[in-house]
N, C-alpha and C. Protein backbone atom coordinates (compact mmCIF):
# COMPACT_ATOMS: atom_id res chain seq x y z
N UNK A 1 20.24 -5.92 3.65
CA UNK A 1 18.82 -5.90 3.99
C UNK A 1 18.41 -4.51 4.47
N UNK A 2 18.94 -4.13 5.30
CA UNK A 2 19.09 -2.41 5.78
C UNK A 2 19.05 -1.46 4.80
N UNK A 3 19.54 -1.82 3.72
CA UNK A 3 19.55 -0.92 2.36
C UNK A 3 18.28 -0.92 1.87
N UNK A 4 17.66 -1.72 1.51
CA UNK A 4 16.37 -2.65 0.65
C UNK A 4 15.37 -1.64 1.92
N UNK A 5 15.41 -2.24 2.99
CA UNK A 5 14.54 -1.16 3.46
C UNK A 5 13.86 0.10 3.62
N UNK A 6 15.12 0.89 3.94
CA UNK A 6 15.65 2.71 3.52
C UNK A 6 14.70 2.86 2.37
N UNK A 7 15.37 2.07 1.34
CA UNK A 7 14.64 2.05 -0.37
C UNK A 7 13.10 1.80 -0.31
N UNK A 8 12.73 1.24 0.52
CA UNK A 8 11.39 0.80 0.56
C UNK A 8 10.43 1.87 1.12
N UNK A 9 10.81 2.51 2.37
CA UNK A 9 10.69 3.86 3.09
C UNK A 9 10.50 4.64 2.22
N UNK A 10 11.71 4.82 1.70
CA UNK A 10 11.57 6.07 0.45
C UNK A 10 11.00 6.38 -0.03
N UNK A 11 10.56 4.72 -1.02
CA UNK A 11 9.50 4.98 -2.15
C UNK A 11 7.90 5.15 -1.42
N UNK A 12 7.93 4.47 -0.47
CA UNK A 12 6.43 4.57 0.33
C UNK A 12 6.70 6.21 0.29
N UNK A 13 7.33 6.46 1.18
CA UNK A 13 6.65 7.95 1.14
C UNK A 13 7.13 9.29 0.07
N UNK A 14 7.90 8.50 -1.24
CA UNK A 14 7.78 9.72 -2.34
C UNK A 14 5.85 8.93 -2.89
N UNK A 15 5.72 7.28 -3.05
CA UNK A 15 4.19 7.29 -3.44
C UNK A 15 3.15 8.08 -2.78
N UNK A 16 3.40 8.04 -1.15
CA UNK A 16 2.29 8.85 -0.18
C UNK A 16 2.29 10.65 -0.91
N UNK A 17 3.53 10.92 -0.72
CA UNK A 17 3.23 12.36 -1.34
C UNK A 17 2.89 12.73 -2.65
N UNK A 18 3.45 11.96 -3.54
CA UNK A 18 2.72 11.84 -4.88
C UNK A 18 1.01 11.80 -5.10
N UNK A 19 0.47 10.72 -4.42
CA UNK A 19 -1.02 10.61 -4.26
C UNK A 19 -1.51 12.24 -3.60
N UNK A 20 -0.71 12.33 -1.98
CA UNK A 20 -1.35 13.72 -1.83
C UNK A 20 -1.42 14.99 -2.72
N UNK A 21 -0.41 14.72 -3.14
CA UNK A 21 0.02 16.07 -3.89
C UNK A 21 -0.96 15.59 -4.97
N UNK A 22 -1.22 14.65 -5.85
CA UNK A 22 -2.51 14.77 -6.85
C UNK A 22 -3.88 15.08 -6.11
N UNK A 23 -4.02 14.59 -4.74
CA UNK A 23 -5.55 14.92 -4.49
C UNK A 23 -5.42 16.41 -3.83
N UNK A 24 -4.46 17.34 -4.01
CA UNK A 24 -4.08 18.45 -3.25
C UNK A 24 -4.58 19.29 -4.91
N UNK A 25 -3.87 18.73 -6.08
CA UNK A 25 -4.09 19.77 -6.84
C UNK A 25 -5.74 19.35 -7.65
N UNK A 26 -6.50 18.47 -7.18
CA UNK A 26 -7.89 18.39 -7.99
C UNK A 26 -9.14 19.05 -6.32
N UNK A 27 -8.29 19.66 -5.39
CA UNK A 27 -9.33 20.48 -4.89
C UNK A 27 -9.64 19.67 -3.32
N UNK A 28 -8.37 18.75 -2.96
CA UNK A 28 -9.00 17.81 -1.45
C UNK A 28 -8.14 18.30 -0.84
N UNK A 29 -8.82 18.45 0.47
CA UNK A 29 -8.19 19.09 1.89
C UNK A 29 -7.14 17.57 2.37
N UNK A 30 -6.08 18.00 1.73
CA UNK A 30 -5.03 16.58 1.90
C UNK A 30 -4.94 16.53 3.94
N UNK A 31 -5.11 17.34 4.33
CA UNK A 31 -4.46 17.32 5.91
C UNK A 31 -5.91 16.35 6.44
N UNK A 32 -7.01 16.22 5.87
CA UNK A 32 -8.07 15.81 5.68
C UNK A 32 -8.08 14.38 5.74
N UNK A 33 -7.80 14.30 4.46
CA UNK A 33 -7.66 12.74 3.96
C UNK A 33 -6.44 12.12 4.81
N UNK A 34 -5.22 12.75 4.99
CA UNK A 34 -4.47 11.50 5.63
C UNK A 34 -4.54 11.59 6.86
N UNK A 35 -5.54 12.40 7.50
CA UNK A 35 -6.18 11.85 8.65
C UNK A 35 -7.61 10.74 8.76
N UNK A 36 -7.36 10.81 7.57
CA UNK A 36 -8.77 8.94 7.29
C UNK A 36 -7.91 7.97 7.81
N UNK A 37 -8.72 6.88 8.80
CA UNK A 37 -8.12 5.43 8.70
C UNK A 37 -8.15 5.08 7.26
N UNK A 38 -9.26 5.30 6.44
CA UNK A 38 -8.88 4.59 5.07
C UNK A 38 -7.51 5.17 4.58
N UNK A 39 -7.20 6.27 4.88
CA UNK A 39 -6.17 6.81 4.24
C UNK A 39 -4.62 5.96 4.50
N UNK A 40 -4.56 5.56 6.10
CA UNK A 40 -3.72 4.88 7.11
C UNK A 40 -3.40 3.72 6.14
N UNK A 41 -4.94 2.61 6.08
CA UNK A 41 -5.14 1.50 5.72
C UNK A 41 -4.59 1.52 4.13
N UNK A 42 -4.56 2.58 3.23
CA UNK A 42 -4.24 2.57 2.02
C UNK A 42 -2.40 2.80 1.94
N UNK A 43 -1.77 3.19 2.72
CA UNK A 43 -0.94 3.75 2.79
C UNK A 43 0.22 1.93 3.55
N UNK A 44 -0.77 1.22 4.48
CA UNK A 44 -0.33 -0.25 4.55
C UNK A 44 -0.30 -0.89 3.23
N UNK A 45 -1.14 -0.97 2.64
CA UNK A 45 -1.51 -1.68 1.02
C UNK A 45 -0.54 -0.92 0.41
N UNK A 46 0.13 0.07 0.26
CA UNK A 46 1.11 0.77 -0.79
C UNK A 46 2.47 -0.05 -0.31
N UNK A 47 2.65 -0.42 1.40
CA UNK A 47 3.92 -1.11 1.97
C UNK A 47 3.67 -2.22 1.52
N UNK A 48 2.94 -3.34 1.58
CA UNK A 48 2.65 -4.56 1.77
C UNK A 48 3.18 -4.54 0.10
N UNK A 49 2.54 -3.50 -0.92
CA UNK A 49 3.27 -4.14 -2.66
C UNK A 49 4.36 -3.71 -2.79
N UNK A 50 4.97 -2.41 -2.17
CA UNK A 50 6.67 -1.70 -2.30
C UNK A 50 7.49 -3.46 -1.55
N UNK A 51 7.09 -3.41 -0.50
CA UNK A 51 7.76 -4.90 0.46
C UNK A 51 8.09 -6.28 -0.96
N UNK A 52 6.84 -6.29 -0.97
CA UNK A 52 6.95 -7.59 -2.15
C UNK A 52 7.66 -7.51 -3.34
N UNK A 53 7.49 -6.22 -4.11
CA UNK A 53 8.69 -6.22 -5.46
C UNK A 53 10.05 -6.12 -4.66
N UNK A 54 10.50 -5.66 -3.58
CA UNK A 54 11.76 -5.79 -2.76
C UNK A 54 11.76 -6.51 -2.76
N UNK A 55 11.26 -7.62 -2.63
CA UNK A 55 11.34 -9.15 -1.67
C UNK A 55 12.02 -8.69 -0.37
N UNK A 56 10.99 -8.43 0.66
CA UNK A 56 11.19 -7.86 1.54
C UNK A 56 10.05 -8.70 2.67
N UNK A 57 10.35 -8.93 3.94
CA UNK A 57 9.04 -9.74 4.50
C UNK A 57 8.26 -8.96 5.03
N UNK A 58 6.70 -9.20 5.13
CA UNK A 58 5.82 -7.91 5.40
C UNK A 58 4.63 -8.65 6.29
N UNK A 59 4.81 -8.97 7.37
CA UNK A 59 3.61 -9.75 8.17
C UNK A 59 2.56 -9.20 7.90
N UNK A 60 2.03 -8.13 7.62
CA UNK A 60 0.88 -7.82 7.05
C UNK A 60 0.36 -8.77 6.06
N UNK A 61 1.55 -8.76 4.72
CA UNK A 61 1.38 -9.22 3.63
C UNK A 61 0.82 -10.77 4.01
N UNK A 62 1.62 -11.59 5.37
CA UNK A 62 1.72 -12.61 5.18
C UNK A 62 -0.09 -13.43 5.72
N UNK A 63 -0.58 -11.93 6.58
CA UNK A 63 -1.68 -12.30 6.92
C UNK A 63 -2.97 -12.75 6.65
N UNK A 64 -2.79 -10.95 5.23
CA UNK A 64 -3.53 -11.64 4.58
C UNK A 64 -3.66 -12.53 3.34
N UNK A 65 -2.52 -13.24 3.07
CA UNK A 65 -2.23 -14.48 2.15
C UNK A 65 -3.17 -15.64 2.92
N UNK A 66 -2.88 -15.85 4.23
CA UNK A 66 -3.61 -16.35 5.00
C UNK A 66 -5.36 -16.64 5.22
N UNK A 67 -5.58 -15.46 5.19
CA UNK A 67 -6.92 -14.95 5.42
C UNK A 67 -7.41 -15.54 3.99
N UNK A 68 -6.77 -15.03 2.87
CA UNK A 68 -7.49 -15.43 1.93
C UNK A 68 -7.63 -16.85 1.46
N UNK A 69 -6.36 -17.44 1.60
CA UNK A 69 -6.64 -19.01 1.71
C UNK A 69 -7.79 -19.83 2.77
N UNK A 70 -8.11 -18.90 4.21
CA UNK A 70 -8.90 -19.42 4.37
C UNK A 70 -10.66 -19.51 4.44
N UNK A 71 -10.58 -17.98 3.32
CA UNK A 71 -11.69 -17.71 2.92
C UNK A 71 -12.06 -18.00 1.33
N UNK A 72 -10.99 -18.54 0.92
CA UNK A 72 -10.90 -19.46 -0.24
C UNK A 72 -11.48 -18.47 -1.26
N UNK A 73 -10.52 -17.11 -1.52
CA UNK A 73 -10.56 -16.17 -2.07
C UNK A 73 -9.12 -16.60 -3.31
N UNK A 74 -9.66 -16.23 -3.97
CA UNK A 74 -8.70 -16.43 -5.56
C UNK A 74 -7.87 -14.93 -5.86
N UNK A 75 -6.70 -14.83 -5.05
CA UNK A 75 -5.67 -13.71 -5.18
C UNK A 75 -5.09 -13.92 -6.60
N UNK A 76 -5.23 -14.63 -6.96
CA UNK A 76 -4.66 -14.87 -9.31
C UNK A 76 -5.77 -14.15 -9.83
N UNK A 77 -6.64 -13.28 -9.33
CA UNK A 77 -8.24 -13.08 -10.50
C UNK A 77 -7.40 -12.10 -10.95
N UNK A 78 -7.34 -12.18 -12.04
CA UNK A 78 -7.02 -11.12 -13.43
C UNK A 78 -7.92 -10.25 -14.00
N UNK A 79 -9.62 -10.57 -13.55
CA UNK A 79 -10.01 -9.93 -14.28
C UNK A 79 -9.96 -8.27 -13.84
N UNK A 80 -11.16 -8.00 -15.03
CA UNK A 80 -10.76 -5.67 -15.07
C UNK A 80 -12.25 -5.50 -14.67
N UNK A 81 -12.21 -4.72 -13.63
CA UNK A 81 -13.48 -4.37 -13.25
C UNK A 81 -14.02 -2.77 -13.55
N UNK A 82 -13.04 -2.73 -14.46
CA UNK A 82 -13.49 -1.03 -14.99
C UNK A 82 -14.07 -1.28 -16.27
């Protein structure tokens, strides 16, 4: 389980620097952005899906499974909003 973790760490933060490093080379003050709470809050949402393809447990994750069941929100919508 200790392993799976490390691995999980990892990839969170080779994804975190990956994203910076793209909004670094189209012209954004990266020291900027990951001082946003959105930035914080996006960077939970990158753990909460690295956690889940681990199968890894993520009380975040489990919260809002929660939340949405009891706002009777449909987490299966497939559709493309682009």
């Amino acid at each position: 389980m200790i392993e799976r973790h490390k691995k999980s760490i990892k990839c969170l933060t080779d994804t975190t620097e990956y994203i910076l490093h793209a909004m670094s080379k189209n012209g954004l003050n990266t020291e900027q952005v990951s001082s946003l709470p959105e930035f914080r809050i996006l960077v939970h949402f990158l753990k909460i899906i690295i956690d889940g393809e681990m199968n890894l447990p993520n009380k975040l994750s489990d919260q809002i499974k929660e939340l949405c069941e009891q706002l009777d929100i449909d987490m299966n919508n497939n559709k493309k909003y682009n």
